[in-house]
PDB file of N, CA and C in Angstrom:
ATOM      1  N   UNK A   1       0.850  -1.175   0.000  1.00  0.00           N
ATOM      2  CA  UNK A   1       0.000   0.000   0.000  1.00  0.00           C
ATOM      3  C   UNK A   1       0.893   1.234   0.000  1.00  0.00           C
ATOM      4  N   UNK A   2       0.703   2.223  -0.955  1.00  0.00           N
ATOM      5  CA  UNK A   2       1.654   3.259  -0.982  1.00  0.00           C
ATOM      6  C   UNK A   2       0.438   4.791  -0.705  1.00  0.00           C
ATOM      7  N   UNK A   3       0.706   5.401  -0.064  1.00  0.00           N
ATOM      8  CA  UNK A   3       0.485   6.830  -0.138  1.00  0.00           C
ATOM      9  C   UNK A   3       1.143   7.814  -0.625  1.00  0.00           C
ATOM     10  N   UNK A   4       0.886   8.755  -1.458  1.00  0.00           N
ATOM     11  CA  UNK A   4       2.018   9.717  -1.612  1.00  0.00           C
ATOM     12  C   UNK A   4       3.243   9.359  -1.984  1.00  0.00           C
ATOM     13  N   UNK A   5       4.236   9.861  -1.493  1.00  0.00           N
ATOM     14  CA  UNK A   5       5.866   9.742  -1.613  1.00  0.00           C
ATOM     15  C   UNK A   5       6.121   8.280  -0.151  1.00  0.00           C
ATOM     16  N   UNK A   6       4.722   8.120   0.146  1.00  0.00           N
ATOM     17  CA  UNK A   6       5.252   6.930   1.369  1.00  0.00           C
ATOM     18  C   UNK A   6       4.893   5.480   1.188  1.00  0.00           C
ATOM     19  N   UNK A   7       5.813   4.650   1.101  1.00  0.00           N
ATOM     20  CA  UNK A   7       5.582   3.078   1.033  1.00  0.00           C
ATOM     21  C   UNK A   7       5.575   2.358   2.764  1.00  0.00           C
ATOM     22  N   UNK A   8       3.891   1.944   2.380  1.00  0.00           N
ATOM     23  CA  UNK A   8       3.705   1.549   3.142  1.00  0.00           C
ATOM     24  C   UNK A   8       4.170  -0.285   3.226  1.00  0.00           C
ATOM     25  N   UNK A   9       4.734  -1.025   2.490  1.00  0.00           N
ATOM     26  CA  UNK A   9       4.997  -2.100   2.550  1.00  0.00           C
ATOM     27  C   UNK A   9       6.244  -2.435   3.709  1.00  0.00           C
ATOM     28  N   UNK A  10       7.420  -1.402   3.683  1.00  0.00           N
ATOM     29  CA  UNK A  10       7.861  -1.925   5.150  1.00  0.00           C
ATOM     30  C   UNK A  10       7.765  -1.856   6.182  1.00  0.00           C
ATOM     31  N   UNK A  11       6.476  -1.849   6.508  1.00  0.00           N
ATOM     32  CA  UNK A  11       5.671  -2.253   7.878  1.00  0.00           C
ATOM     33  C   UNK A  11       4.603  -3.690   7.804  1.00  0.00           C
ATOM     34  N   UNK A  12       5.352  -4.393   6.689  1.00  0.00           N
ATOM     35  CA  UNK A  12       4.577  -5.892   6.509  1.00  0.00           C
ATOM     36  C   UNK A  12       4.779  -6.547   7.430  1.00  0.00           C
ATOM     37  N   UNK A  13       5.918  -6.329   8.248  1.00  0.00           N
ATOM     38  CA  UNK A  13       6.089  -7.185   9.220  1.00  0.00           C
ATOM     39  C   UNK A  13       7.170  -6.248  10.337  1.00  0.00           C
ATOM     40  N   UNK A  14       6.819  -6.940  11.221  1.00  0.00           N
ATOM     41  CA  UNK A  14       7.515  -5.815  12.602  1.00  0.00           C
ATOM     42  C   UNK A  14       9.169  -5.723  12.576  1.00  0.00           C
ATOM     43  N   UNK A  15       9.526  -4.732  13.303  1.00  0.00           N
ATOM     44  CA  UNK A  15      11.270  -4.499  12.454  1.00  0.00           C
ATOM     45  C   UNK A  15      11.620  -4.010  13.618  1.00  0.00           C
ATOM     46  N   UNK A  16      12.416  -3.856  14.393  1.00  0.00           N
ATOM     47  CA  UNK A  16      13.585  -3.277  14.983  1.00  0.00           C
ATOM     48  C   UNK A  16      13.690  -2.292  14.492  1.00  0.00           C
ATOM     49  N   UNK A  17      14.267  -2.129  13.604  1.00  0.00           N
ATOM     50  CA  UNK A  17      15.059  -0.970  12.764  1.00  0.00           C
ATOM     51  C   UNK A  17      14.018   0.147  12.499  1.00  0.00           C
ATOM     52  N   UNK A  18      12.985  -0.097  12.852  1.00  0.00           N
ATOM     53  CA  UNK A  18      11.709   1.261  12.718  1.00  0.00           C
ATOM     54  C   UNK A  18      11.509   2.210  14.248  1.00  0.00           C
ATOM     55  N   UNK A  19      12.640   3.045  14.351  1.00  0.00           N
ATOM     56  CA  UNK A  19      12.397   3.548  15.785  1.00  0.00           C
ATOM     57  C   UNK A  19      11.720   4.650  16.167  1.00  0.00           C
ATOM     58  N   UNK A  20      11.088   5.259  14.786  1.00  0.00           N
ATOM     59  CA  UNK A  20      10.294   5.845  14.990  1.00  0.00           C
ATOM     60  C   UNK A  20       9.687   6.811  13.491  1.00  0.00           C
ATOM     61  N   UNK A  21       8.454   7.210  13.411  1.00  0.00           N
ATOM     62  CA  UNK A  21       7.787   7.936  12.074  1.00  0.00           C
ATOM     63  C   UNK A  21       7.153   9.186  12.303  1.00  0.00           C
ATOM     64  N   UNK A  22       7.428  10.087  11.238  1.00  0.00           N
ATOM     65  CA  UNK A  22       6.784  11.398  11.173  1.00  0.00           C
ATOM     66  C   UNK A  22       5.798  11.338  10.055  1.00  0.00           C
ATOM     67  N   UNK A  23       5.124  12.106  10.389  1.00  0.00           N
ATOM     68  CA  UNK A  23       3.550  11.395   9.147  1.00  0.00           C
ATOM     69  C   UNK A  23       2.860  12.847   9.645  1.00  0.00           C
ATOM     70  N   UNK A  24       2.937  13.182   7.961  1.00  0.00           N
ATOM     71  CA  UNK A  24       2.227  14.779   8.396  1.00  0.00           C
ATOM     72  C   UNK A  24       0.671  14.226   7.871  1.00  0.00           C
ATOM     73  N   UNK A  25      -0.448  15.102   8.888  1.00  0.00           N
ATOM     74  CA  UNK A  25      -1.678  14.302   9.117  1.00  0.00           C
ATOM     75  C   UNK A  25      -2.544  14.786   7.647  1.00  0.00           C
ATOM     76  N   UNK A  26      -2.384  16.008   7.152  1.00  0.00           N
ATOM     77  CA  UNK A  26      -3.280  16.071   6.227  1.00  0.00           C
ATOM     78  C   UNK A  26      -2.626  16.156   4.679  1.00  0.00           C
ATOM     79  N   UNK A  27      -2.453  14.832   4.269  1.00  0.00           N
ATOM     80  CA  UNK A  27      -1.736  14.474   2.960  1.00  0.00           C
ATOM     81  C   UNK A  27      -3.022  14.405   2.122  1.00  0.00           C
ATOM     82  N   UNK A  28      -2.567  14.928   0.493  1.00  0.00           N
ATOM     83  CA  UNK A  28      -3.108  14.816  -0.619  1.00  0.00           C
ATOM     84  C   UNK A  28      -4.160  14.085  -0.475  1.00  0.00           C
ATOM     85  N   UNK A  29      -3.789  13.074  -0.566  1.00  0.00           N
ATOM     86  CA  UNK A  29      -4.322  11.495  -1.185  1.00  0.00           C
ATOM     87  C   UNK A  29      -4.514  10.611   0.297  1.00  0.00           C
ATOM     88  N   UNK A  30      -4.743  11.108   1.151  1.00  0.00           N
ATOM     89  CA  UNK A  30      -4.868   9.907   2.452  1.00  0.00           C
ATOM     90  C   UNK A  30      -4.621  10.716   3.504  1.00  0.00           C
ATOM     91  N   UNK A  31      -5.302  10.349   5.025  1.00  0.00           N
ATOM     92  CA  UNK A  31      -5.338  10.594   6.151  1.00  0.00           C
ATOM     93  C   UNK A  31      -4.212  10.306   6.829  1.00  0.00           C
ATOM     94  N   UNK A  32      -3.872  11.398   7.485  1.00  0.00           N
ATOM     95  CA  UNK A  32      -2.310  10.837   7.988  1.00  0.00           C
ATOM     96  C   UNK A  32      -2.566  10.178   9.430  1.00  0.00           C
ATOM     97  N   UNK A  33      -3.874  10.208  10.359  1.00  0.00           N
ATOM     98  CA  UNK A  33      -4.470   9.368  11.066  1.00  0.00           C
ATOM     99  C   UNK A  33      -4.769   7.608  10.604  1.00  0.00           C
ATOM    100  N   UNK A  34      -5.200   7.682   9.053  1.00  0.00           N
ATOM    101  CA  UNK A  34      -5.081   6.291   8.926  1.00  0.00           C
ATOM    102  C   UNK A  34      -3.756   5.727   8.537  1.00  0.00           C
ATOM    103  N   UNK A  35      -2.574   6.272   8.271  1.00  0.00           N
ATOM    104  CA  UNK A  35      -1.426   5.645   7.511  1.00  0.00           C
ATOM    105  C   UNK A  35      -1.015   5.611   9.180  1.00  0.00           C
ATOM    106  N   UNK A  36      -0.876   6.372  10.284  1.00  0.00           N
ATOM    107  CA  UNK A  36      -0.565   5.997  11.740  1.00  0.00           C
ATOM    108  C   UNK A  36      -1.522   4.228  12.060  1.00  0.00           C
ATOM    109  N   UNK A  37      -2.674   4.863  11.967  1.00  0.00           N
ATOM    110  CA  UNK A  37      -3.250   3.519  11.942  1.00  0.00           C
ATOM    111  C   UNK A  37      -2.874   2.387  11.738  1.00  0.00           C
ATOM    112  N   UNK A  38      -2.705   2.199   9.887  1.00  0.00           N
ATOM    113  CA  UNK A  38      -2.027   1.082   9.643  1.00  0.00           C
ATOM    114  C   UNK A  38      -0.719   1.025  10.094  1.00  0.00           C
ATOM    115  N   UNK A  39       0.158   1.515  10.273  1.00  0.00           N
ATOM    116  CA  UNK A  39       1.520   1.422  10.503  1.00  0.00           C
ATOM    117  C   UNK A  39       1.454   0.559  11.946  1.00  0.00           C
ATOM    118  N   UNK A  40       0.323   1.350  12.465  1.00  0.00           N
ATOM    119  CA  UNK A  40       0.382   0.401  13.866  1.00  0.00           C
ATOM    120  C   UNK A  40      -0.082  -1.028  14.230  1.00  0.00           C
ATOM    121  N   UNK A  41      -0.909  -1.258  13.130  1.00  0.00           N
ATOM    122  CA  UNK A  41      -1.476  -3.033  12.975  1.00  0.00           C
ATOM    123  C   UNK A  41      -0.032  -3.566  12.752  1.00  0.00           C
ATOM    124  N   UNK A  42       0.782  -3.637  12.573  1.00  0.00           N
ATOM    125  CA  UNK A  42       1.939  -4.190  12.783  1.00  0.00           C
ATOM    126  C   UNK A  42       3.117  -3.375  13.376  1.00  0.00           C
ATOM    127  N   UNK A  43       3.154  -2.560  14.263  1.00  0.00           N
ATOM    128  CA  UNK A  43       4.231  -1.952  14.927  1.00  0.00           C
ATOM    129  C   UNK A  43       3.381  -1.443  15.882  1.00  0.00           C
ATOM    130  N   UNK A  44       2.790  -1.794  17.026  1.00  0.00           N
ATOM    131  CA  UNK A  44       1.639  -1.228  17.819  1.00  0.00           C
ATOM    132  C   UNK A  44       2.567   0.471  19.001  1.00  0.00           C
ATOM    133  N   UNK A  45       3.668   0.144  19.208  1.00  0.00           N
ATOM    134  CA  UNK A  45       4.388   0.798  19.935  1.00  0.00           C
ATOM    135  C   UNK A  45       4.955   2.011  19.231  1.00  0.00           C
ATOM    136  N   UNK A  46       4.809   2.376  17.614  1.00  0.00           N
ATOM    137  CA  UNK A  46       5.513   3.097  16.960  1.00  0.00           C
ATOM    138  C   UNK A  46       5.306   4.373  17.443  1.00  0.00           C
ATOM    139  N   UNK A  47       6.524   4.735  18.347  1.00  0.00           N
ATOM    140  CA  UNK A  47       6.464   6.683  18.363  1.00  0.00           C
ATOM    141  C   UNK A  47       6.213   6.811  16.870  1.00  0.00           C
ATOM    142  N   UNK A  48       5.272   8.381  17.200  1.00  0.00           N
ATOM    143  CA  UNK A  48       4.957   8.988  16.110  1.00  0.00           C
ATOM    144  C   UNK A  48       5.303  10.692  16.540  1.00  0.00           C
ATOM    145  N   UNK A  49       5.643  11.429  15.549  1.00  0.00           N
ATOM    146  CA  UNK A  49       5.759  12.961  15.522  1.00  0.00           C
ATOM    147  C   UNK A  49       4.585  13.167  14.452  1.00  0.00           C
ATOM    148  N   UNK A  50       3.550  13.536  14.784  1.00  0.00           N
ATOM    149  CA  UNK A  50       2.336  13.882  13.758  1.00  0.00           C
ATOM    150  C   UNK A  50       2.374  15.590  13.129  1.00  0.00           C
ATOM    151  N   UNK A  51       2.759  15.754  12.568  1.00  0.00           N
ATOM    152  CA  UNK A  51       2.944  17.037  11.923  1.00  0.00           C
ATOM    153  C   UNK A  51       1.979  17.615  10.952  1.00  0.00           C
ATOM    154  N   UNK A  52       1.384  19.026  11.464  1.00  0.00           N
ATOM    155  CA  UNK A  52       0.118  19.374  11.033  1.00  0.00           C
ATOM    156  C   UNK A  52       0.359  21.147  10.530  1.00  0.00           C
ATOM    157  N   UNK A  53      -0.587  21.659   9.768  1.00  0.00           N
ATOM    158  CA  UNK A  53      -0.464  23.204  10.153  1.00  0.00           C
ATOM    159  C   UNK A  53      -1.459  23.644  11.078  1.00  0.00           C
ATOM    160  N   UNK A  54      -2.367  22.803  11.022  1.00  0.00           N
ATOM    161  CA  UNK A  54      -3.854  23.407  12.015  1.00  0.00           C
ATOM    162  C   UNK A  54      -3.165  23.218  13.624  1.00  0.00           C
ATOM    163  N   UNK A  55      -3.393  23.890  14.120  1.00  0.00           N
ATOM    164  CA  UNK A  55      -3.180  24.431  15.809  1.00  0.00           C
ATOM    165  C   UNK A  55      -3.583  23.170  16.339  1.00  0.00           C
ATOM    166  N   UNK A  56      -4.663  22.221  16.547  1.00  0.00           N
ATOM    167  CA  UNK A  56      -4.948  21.744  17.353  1.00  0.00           C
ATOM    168  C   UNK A  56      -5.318  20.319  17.104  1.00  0.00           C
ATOM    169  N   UNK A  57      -4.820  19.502  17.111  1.00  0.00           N
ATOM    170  CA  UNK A  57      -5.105  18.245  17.185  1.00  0.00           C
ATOM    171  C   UNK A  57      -5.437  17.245  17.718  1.00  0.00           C
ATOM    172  N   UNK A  58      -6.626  16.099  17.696  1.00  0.00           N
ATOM    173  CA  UNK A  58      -6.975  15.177  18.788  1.00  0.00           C
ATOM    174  C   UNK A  58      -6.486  13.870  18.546  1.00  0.00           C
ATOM    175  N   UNK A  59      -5.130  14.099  19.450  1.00  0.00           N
ATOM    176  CA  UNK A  59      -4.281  12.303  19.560  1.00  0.00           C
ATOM    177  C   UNK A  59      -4.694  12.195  20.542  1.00  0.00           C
ATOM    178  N   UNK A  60      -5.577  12.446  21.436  1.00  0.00           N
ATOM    179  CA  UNK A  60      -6.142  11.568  22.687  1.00  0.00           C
ATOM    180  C   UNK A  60      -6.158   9.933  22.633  1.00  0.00           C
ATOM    181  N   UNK A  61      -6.545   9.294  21.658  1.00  0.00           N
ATOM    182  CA  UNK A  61      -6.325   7.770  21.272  1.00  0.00           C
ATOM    183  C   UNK A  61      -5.537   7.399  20.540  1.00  0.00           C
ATOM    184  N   UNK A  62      -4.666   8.600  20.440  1.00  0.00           N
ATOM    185  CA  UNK A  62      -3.274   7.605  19.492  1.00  0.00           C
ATOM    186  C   UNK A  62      -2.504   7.829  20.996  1.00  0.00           C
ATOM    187  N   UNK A  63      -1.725   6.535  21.756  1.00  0.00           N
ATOM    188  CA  UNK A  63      -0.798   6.912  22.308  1.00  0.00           C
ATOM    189  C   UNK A  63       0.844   7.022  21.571  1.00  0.00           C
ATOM    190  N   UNK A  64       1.413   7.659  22.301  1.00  0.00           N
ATOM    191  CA  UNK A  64       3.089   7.790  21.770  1.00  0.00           C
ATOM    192  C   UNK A  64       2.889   8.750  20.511  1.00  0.00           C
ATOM    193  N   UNK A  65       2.091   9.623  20.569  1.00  0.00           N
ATOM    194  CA  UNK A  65       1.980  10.998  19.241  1.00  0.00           C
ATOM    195  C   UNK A  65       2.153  11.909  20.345  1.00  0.00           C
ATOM    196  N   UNK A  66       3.359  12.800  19.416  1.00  0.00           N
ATOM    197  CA  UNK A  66       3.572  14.265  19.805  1.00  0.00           C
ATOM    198  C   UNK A  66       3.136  15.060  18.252  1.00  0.00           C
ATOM    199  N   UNK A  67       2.216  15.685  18.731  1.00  0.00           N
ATOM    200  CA  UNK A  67       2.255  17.172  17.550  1.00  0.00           C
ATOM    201  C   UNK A  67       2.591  17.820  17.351  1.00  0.00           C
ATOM    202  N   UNK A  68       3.373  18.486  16.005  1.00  0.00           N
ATOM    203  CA  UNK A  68       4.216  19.330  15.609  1.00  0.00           C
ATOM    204  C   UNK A  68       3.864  20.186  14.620  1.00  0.00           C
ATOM    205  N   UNK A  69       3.459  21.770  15.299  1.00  0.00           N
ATOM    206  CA  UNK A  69       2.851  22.152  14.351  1.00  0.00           C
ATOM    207  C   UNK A  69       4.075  23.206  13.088  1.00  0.00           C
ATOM    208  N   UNK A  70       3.400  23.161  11.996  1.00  0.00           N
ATOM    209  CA  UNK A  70       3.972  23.603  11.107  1.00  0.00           C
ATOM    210  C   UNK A  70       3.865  25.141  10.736  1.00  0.00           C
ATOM    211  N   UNK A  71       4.540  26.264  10.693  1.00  0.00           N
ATOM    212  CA  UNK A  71       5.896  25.834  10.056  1.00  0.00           C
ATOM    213  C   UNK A  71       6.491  25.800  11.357  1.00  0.00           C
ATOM    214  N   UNK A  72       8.081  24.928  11.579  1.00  0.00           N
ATOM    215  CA  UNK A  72       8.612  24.722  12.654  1.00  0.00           C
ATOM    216  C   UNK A  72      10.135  24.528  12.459  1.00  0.00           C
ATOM    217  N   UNK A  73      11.098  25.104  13.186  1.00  0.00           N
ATOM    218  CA  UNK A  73      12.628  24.809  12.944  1.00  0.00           C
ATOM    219  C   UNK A  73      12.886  23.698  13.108  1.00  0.00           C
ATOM    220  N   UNK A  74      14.096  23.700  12.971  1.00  0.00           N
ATOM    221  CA  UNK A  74      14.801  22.151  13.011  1.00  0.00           C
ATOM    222  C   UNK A  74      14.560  21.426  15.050  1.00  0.00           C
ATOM    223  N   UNK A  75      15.323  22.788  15.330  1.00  0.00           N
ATOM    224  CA  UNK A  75      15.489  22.353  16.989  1.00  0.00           C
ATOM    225  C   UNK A  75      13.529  22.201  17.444  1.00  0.00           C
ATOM    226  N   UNK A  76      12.709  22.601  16.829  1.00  0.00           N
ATOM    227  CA  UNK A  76      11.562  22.200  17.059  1.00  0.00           C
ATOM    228  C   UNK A  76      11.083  20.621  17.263  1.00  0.00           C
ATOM    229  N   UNK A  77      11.774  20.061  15.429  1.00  0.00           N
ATOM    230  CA  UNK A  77      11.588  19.043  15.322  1.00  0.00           C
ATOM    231  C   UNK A  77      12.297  17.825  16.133  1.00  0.00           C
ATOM    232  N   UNK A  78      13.803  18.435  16.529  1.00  0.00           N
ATOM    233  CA  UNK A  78      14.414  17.479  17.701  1.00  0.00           C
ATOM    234  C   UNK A  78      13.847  17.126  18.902  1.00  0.00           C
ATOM    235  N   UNK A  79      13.388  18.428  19.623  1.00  0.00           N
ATOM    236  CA  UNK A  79      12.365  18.035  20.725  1.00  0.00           C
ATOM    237  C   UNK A  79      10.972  17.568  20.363  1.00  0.00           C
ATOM    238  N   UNK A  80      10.871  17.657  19.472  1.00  0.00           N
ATOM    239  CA  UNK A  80       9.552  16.435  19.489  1.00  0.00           C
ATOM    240  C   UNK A  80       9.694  15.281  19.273  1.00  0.00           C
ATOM    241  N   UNK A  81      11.201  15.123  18.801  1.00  0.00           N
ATOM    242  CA  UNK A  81      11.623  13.227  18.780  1.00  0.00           C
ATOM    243  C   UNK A  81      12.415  13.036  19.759  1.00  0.00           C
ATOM    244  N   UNK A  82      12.609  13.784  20.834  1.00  0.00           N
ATOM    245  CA  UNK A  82      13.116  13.410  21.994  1.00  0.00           C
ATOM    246  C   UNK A  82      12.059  13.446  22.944  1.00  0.00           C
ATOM    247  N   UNK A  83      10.805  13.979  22.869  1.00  0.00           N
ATOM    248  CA  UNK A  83       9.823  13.755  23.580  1.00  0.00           C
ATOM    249  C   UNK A  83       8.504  12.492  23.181  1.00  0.00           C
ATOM    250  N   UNK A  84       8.774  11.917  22.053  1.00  0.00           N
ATOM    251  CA  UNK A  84       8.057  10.942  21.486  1.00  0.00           C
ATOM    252  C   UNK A  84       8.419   9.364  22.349  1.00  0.00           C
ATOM    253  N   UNK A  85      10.355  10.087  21.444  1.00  0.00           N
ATOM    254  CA  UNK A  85      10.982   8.367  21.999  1.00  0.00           C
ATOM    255  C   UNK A  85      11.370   8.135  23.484  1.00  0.00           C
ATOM    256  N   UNK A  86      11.315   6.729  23.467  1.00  0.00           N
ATOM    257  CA  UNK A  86      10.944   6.319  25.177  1.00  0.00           C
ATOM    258  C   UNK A  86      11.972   6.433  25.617  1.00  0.00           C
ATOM    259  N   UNK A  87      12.573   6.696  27.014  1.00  0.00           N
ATOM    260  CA  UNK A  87      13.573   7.030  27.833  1.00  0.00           C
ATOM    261  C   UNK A  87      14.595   6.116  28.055  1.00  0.00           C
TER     262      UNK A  87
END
């Protein structure tokens, strides 16, 4: 399953090597709530950095999402993957 510029096929099966995904929520062609979704039927634990321009977002039921709103610097984006990934 591909979205956009994103292949969703290496999440066919669970990986190590996936330590964590940024998935901006309102893409072209697909919900960036459902590509979190699927990503998580096989990686249930995946930190996520959900990156949006709208102010306010409801990850109340996604756990391990930090929101990052756009536009945002670099050192923005570091602390939100140091506040995603687990300690």
């Amino acid at each position: 399953m591909s979205w956009g510029l994103f292949d969703l096929t290496r999440f066919k099966k669970p990986s190590n090597e996936i330590l964590r995904t940024d998935v901006d929520i309102f893409l072209e062609d697909a919900n960036g709530f459902d590509v979190i979704a699927t990503m998580r039927e096989k990686v249930p634990d995946l930190p996520v950095v959900a990156i949006s321009g709208m102010t306010l977002l409801d990850t109340a039921s996604h756990s391990s999402v930090v929101c990052l709103q756009k536009p945002f610097r670099p050192n923005d984006l570091i602390g939100a993957i140091e506040a995603v990934l687990p300690r």
